[in-house]
PDB file of N, CA and C in Angstrom:
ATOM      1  N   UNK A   1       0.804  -1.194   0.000  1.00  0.00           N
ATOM      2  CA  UNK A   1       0.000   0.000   0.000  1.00  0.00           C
ATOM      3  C   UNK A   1       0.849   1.260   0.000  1.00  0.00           C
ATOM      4  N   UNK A   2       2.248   1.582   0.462  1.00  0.00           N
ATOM      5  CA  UNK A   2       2.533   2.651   0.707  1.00  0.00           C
ATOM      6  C   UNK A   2       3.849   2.977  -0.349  1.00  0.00           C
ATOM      7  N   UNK A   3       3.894   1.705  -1.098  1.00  0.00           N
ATOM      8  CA  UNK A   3       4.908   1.824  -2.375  1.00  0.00           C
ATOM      9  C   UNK A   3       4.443   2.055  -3.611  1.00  0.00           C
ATOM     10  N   UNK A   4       4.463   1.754  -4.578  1.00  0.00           N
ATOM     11  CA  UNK A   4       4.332   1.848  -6.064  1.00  0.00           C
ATOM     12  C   UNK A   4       3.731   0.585  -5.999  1.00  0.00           C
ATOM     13  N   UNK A   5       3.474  -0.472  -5.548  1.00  0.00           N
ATOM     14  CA  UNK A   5       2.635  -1.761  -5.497  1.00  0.00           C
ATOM     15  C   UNK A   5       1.945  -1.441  -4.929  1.00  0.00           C
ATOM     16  N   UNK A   6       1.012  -0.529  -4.140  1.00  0.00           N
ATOM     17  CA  UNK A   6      -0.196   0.051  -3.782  1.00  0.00           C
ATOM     18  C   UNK A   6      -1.146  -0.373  -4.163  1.00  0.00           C
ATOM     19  N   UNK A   7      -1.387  -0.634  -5.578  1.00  0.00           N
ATOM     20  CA  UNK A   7      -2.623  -1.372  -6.085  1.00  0.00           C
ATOM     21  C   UNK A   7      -2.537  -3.072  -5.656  1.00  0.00           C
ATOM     22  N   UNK A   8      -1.396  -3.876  -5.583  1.00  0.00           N
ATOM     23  CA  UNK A   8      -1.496  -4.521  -5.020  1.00  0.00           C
ATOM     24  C   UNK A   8      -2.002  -5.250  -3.641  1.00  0.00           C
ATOM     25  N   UNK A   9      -3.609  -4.933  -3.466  1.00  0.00           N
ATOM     26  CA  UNK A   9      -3.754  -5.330  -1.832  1.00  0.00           C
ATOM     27  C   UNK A   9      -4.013  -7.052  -1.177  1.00  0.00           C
ATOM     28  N   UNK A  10      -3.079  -7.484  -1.972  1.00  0.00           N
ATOM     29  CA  UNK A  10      -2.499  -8.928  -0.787  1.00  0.00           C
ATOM     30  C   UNK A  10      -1.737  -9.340  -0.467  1.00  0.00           C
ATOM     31  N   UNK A  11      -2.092 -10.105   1.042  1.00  0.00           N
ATOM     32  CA  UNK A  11      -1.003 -10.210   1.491  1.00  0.00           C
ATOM     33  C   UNK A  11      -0.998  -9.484   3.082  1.00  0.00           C
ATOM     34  N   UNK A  12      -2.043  -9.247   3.513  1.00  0.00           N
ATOM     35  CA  UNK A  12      -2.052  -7.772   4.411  1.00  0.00           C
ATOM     36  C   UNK A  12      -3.077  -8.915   5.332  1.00  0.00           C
ATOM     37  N   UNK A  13      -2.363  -8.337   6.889  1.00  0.00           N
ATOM     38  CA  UNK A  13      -2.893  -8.643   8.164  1.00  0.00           C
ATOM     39  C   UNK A  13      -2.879  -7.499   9.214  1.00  0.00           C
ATOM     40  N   UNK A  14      -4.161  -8.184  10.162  1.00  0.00           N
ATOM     41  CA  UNK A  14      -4.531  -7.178  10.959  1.00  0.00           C
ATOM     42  C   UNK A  14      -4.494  -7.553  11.882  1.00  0.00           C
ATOM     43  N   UNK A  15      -4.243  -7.056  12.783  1.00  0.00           N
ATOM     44  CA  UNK A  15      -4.124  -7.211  14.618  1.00  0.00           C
ATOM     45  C   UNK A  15      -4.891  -6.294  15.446  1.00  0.00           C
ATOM     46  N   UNK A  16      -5.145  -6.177  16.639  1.00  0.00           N
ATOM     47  CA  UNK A  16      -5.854  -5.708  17.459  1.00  0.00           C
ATOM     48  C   UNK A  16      -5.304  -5.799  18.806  1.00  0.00           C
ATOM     49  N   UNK A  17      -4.446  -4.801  19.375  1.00  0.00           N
ATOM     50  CA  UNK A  17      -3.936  -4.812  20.362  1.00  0.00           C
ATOM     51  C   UNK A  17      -4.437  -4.227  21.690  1.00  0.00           C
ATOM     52  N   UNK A  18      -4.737  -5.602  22.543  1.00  0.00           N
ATOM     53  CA  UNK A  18      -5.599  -5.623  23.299  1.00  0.00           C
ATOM     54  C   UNK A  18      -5.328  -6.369  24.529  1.00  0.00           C
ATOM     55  N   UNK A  19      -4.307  -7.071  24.527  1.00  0.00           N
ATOM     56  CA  UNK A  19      -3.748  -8.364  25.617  1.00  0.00           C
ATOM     57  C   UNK A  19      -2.438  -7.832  25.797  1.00  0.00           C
ATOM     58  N   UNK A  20      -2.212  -8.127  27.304  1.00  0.00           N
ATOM     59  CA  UNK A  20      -0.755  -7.952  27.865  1.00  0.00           C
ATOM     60  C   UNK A  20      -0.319  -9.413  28.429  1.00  0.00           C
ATOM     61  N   UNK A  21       0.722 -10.037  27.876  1.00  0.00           N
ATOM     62  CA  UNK A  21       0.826 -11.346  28.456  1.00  0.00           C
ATOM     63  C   UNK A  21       0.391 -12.688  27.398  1.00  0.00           C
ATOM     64  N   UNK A  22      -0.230 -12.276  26.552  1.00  0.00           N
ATOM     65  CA  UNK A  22      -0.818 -12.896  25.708  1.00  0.00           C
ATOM     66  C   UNK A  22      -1.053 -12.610  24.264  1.00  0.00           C
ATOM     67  N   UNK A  23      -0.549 -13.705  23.137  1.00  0.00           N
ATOM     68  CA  UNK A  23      -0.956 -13.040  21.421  1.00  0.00           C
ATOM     69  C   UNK A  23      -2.317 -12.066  21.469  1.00  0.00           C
ATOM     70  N   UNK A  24      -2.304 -11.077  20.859  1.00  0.00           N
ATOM     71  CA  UNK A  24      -3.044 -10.457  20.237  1.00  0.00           C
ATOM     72  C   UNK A  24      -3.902 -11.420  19.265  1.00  0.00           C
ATOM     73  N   UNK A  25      -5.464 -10.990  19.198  1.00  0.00           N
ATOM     74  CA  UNK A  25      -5.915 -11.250  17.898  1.00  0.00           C
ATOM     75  C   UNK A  25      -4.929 -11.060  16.312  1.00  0.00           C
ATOM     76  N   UNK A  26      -5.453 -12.131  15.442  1.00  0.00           N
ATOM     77  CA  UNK A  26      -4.539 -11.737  14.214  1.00  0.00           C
ATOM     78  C   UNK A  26      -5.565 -12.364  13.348  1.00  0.00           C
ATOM     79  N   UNK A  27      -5.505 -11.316  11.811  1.00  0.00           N
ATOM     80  CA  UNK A  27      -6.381 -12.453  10.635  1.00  0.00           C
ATOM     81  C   UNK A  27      -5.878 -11.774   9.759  1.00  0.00           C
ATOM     82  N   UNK A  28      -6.186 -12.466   8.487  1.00  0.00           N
ATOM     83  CA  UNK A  28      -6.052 -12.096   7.175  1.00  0.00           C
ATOM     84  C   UNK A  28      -6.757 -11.437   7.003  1.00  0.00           C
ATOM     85  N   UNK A  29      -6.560  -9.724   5.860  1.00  0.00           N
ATOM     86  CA  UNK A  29      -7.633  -9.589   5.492  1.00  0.00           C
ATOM     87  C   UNK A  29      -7.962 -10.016   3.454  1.00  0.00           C
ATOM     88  N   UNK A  30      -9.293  -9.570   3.637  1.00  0.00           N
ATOM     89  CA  UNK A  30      -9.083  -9.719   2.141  1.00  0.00           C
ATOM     90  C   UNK A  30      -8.877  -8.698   1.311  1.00  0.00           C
ATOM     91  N   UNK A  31      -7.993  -9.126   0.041  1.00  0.00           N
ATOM     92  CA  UNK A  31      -8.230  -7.765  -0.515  1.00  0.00           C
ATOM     93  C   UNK A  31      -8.865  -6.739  -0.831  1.00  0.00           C
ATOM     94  N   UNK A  32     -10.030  -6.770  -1.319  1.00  0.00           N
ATOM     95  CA  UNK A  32     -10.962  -5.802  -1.048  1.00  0.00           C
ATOM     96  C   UNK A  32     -11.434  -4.535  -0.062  1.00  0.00           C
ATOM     97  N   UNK A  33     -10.935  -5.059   0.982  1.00  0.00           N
ATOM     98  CA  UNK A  33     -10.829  -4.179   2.441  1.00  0.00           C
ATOM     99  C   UNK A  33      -9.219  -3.958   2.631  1.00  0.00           C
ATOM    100  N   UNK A  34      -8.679  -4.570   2.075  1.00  0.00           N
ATOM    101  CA  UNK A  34      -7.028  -3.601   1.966  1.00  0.00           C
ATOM    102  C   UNK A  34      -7.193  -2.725   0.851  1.00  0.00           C
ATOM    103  N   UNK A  35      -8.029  -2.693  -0.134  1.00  0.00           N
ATOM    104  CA  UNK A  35      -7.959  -1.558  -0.834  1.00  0.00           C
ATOM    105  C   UNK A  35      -9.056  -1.013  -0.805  1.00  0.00           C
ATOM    106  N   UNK A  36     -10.376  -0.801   0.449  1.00  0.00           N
ATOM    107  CA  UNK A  36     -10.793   0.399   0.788  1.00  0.00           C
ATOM    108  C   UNK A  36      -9.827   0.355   2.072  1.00  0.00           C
ATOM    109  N   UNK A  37      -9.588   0.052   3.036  1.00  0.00           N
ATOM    110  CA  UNK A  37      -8.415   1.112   3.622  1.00  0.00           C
ATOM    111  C   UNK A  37      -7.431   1.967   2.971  1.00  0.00           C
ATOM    112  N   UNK A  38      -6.591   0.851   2.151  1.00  0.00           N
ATOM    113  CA  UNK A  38      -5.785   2.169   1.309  1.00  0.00           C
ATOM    114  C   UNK A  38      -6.436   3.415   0.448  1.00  0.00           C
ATOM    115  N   UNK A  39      -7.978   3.379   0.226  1.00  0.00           N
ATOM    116  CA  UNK A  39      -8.459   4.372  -0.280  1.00  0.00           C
ATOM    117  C   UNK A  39      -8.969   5.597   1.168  1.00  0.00           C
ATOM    118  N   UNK A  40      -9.346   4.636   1.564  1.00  0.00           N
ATOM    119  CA  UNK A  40      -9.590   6.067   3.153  1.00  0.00           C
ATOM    120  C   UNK A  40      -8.156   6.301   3.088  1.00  0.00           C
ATOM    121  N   UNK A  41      -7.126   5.953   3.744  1.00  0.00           N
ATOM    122  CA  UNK A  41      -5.904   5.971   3.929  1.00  0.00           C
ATOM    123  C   UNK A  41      -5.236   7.244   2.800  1.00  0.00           C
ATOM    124  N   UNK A  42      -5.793   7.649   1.583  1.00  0.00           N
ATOM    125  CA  UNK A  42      -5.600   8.381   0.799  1.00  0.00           C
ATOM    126  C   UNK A  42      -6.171   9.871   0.584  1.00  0.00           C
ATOM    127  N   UNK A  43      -7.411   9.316   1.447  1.00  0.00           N
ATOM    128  CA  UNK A  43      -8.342  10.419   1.421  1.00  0.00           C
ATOM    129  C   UNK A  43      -7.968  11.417   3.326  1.00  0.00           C
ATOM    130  N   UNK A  44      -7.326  11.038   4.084  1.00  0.00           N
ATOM    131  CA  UNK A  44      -7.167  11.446   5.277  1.00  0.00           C
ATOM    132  C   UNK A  44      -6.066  12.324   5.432  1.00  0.00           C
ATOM    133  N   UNK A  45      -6.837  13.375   6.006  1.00  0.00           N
ATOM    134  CA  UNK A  45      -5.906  15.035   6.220  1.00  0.00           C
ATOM    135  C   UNK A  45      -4.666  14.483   7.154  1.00  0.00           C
ATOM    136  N   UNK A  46      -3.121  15.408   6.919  1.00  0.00           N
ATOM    137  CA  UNK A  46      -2.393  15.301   8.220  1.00  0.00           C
ATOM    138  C   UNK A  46      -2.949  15.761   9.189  1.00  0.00           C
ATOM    139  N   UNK A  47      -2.418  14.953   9.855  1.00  0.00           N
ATOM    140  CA  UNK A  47      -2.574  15.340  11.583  1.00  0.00           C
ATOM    141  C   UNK A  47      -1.987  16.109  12.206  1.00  0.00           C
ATOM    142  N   UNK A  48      -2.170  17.395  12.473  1.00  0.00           N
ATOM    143  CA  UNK A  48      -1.610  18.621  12.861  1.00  0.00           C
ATOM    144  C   UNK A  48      -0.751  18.521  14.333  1.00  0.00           C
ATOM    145  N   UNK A  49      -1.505  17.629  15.016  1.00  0.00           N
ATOM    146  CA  UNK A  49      -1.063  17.525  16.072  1.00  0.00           C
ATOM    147  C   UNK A  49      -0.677  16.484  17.041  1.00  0.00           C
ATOM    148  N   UNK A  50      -0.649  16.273  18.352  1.00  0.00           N
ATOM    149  CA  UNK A  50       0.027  14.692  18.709  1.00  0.00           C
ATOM    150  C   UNK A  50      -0.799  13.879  18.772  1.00  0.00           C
ATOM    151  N   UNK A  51      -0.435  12.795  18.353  1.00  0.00           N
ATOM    152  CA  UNK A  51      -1.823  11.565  18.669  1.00  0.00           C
ATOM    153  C   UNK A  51      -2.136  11.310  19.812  1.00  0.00           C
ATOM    154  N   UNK A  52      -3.052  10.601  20.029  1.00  0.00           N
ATOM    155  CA  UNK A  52      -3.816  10.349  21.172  1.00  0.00           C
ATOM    156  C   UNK A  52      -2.672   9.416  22.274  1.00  0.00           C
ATOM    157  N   UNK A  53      -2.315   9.164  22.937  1.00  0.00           N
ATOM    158  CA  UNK A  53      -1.747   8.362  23.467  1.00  0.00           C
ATOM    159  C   UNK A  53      -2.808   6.808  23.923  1.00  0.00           C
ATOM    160  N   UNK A  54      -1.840   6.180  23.589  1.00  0.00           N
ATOM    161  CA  UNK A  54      -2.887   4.720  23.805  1.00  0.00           C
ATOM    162  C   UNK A  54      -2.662   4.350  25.345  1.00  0.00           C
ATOM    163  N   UNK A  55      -3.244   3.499  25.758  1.00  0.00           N
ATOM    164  CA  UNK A  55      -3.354   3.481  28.045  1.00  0.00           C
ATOM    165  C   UNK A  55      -2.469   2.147  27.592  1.00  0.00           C
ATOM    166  N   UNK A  56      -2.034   2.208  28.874  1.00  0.00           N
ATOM    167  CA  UNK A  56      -0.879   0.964  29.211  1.00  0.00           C
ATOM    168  C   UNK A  56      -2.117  -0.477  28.977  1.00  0.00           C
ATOM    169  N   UNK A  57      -2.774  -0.423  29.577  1.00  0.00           N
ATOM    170  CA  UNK A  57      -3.794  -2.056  29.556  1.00  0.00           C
ATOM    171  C   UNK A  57      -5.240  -1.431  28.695  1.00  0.00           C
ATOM    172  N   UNK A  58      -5.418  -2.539  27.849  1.00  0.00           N
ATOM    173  CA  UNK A  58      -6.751  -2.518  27.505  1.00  0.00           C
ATOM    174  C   UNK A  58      -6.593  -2.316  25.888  1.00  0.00           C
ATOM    175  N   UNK A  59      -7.500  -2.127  25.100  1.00  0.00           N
ATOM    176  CA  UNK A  59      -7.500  -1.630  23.821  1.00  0.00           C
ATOM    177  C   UNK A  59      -6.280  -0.499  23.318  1.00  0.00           C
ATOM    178  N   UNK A  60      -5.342  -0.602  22.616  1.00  0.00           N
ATOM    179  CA  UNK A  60      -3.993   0.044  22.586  1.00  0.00           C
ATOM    180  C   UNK A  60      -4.369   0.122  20.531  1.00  0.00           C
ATOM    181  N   UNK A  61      -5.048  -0.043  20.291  1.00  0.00           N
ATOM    182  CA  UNK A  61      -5.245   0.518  19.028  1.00  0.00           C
ATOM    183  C   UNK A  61      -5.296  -0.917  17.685  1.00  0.00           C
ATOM    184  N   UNK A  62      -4.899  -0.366  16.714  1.00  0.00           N
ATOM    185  CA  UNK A  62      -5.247  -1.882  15.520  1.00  0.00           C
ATOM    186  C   UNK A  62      -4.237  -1.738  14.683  1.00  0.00           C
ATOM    187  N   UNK A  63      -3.626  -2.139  14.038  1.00  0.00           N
ATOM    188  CA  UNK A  63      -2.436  -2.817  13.053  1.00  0.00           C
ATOM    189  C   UNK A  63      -2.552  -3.516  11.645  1.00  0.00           C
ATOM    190  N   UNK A  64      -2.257  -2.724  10.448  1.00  0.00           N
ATOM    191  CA  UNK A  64      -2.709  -3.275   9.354  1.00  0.00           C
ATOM    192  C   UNK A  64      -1.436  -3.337   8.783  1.00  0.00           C
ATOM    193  N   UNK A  65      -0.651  -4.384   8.674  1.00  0.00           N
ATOM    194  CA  UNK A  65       1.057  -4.559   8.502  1.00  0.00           C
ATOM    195  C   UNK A  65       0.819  -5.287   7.043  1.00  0.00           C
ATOM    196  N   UNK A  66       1.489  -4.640   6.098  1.00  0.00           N
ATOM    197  CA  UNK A  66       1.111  -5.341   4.341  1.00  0.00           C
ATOM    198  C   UNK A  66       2.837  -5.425   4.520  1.00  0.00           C
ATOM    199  N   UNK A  67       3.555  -5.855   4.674  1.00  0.00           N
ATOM    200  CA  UNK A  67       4.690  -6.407   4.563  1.00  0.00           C
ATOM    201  C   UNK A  67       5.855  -4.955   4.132  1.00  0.00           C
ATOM    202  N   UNK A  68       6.301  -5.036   3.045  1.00  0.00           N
ATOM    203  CA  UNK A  68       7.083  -4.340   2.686  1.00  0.00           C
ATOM    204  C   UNK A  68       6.580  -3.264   1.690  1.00  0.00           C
ATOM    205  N   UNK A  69       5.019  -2.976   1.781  1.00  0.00           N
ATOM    206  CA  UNK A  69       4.708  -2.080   1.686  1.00  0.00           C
ATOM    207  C   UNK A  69       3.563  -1.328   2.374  1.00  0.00           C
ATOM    208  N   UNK A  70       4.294  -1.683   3.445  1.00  0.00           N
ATOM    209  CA  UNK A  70       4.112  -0.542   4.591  1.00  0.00           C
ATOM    210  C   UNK A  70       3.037  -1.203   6.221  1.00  0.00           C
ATOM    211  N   UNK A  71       2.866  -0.296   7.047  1.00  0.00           N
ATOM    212  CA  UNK A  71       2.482  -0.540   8.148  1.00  0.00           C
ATOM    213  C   UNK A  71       1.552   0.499   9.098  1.00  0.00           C
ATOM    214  N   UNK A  72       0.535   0.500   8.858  1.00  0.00           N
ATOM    215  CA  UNK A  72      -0.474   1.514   9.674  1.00  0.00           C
ATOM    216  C   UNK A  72      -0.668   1.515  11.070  1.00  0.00           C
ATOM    217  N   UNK A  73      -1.176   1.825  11.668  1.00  0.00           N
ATOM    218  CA  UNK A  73      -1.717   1.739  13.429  1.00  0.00           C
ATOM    219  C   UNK A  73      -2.077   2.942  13.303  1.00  0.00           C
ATOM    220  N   UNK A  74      -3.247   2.435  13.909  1.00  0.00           N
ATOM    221  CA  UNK A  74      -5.002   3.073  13.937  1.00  0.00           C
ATOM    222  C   UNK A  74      -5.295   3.510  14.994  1.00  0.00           C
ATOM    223  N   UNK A  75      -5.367   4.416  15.795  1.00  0.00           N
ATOM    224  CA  UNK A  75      -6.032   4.529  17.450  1.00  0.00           C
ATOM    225  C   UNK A  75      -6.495   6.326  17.599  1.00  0.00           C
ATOM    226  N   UNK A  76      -7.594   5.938  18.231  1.00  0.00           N
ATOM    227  CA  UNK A  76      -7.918   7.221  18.560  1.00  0.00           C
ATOM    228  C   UNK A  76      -8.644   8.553  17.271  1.00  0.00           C
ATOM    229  N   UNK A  77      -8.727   8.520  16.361  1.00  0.00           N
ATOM    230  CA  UNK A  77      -8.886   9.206  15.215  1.00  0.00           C
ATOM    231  C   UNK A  77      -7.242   9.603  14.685  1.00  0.00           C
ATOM    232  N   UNK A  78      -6.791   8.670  14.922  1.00  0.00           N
ATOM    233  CA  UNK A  78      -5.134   9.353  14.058  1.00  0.00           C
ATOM    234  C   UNK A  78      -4.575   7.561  13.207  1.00  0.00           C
ATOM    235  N   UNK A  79      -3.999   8.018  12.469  1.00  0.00           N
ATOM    236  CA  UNK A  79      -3.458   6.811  11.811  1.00  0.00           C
ATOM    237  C   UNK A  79      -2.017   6.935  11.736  1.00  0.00           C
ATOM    238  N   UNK A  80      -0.671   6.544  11.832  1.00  0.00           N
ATOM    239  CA  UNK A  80      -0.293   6.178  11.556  1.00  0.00           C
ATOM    240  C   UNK A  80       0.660   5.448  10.541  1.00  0.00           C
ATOM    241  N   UNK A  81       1.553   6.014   9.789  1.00  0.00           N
ATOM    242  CA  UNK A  81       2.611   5.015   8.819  1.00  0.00           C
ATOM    243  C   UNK A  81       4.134   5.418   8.596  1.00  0.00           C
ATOM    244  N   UNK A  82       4.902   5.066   9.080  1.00  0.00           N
ATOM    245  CA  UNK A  82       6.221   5.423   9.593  1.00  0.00           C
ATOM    246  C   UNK A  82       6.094   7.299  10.330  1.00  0.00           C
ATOM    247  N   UNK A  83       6.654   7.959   9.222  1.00  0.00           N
ATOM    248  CA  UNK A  83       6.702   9.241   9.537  1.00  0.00           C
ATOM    249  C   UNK A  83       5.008   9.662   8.975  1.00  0.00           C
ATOM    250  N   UNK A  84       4.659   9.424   8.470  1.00  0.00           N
ATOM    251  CA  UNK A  84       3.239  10.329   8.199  1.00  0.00           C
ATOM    252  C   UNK A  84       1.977   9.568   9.103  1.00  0.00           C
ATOM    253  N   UNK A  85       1.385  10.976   9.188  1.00  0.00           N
ATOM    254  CA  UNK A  85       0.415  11.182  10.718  1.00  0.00           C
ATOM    255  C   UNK A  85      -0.700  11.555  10.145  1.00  0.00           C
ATOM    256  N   UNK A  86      -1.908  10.889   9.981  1.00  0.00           N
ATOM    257  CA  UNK A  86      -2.954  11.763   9.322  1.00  0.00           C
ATOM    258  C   UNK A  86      -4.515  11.913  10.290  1.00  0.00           C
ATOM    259  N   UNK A  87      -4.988  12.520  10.324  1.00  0.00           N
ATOM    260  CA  UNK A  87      -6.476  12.740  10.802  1.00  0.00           C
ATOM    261  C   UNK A  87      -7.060  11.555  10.530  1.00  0.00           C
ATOM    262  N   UNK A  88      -7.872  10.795  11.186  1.00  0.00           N
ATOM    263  CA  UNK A  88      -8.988  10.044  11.018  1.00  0.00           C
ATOM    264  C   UNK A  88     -10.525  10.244  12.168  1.00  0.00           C
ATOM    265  N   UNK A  89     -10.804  11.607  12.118  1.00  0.00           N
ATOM    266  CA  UNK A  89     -11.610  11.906  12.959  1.00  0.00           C
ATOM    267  C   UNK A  89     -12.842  11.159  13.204  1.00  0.00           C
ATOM    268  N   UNK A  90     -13.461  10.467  12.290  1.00  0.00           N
ATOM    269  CA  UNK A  90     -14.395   9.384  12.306  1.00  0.00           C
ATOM    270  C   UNK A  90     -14.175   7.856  12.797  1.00  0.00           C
ATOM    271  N   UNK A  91     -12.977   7.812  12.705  1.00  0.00           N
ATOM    272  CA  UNK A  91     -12.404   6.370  12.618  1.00  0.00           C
ATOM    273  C   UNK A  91     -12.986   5.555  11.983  1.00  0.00           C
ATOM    274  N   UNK A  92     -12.946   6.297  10.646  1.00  0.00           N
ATOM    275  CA  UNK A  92     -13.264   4.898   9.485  1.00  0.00           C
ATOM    276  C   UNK A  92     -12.255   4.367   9.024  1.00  0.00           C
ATOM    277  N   UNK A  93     -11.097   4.578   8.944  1.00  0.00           N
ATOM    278  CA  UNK A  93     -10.095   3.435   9.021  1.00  0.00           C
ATOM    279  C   UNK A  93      -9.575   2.409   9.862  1.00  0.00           C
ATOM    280  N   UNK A  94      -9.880   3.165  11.232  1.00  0.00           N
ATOM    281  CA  UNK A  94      -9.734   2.097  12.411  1.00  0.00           C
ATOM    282  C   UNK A  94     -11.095   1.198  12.974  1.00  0.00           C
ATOM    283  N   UNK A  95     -12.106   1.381  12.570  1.00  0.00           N
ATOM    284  CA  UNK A  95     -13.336   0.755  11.684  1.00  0.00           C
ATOM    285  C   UNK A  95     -13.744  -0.287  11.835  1.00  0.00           C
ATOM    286  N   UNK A  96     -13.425   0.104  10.042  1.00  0.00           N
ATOM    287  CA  UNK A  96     -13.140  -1.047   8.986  1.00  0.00           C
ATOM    288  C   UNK A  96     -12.402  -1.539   9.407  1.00  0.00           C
ATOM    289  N   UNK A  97     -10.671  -1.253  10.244  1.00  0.00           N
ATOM    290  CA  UNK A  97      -9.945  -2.763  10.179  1.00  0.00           C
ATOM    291  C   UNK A  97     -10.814  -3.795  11.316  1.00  0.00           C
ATOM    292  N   UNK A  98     -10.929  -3.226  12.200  1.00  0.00           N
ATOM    293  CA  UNK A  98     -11.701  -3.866  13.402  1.00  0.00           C
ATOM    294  C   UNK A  98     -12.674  -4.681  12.765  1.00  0.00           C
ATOM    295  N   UNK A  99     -13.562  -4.219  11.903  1.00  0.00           N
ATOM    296  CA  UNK A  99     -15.285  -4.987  11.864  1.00  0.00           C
ATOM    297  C   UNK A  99     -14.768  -5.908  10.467  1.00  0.00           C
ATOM    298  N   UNK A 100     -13.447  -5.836  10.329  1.00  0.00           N
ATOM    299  CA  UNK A 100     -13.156  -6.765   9.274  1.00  0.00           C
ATOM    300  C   UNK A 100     -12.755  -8.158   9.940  1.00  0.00           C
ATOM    301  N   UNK A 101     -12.579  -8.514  11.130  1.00  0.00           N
ATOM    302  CA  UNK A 101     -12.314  -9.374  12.109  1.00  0.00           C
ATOM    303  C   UNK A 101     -13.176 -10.436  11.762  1.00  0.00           C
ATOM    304  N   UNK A 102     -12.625 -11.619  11.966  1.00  0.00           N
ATOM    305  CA  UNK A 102     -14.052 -12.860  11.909  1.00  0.00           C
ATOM    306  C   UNK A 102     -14.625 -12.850  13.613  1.00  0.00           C
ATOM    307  N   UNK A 103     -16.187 -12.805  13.079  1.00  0.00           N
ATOM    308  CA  UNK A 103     -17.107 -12.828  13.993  1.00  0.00           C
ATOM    309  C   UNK A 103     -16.675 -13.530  15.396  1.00  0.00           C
ATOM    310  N   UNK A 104     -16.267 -12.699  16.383  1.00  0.00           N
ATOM    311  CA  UNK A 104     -16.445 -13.528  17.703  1.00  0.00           C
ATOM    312  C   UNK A 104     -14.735 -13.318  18.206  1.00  0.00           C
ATOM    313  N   UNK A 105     -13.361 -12.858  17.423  1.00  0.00           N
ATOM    314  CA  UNK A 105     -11.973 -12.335  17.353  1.00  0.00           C
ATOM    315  C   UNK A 105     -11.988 -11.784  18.499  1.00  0.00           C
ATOM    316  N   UNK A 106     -12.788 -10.470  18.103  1.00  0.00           N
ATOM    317  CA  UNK A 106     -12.589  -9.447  18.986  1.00  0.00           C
ATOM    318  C   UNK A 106     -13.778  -8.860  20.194  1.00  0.00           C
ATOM    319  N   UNK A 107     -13.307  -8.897  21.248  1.00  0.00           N
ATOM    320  CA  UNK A 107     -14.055  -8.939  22.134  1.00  0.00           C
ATOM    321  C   UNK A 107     -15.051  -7.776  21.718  1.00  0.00           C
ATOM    322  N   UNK A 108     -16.212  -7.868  21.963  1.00  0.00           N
ATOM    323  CA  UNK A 108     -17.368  -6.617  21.687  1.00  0.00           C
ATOM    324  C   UNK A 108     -17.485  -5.616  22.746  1.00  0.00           C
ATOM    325  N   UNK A 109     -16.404  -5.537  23.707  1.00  0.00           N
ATOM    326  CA  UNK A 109     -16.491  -4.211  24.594  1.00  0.00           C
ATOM    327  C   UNK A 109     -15.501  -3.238  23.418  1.00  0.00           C
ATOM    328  N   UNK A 110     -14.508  -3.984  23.475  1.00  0.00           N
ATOM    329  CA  UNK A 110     -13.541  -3.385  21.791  1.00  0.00           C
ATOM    330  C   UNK A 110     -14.363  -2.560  21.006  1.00  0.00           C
ATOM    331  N   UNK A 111     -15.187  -3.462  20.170  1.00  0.00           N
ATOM    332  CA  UNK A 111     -16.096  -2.936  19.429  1.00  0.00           C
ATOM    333  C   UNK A 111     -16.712  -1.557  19.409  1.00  0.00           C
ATOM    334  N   UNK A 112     -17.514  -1.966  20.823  1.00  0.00           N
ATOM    335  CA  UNK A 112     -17.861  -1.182  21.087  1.00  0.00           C
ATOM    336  C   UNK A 112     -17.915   0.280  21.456  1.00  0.00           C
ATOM    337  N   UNK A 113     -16.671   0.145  22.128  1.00  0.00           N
ATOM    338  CA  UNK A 113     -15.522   1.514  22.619  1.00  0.00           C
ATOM    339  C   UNK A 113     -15.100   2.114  21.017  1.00  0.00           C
ATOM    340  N   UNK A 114     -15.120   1.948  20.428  1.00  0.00           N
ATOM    341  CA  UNK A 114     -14.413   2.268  18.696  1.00  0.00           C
ATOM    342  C   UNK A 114     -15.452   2.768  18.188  1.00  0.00           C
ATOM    343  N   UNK A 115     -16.627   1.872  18.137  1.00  0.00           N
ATOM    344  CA  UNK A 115     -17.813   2.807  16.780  1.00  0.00           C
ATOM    345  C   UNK A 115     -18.796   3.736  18.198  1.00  0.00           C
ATOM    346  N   UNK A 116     -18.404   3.968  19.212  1.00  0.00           N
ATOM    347  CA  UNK A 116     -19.001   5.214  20.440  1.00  0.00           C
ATOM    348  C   UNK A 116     -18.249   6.206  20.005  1.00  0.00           C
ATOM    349  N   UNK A 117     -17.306   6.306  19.869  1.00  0.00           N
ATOM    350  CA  UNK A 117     -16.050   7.360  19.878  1.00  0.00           C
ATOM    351  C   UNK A 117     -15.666   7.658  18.379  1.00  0.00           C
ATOM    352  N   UNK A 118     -16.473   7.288  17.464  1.00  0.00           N
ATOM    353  CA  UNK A 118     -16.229   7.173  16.151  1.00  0.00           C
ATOM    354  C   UNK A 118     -17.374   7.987  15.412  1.00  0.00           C
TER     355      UNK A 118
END
């Protein structure tokens, strides 16, 4: 997504960081939803200012890692990808990666806390 293979969306996994002590949720996604993220992902203003800080325990944000082209983290209305910081005031990128989860992944207080604040 963040190279010149951009149109390429497979290959791309998502995480949900949420456990201390223990793997995180992890799944594949499909392509289709790697390339509407990379289209929100295109459409989202910089972020003027500092991101949200994520809390030591509990929901710490989401992870859409496409290998060697590139690596997002989602939390709070800000996204994430090496040096660039962009607005996601809706959290439709951090979302979609979430509700792209197979049914039952991710705990529904998660859920829940994300599309309240979204």
């Amino acid at each position: 997504m963040g190279t010149s293979r951009s149109s390429d969306p497979e290959g791309c996994t998502a995480t949900v960081s949420i456990y201390s002590g223990r793997p995180d949720p992890q799944w594949n996604l499909p392509a289709a939803v790697t390339q509407r993220l990379w289209e929100i992902w295109q459409k989202l203003d910089p972020l003027d200012n500092v991101p949200p800080p994520a809390p030591a325990l509990g929901y710490r944000g989401s992870i859409l890692d496409c290998g060697k082209r590139g690596r997002w983290h989602a939390y709070g209305g800000a996204v994430i990808s090496g040096e660039s910081r962009r607005s996601d005031p809706g959290r439709a990128f951090e979302r979609l990666l979430l509700e792209s989860a197979p049914k039952g992944l991710i705990p529904a207080d998660v859920l829940r806390e994300v599309r309240r604040q979204g």
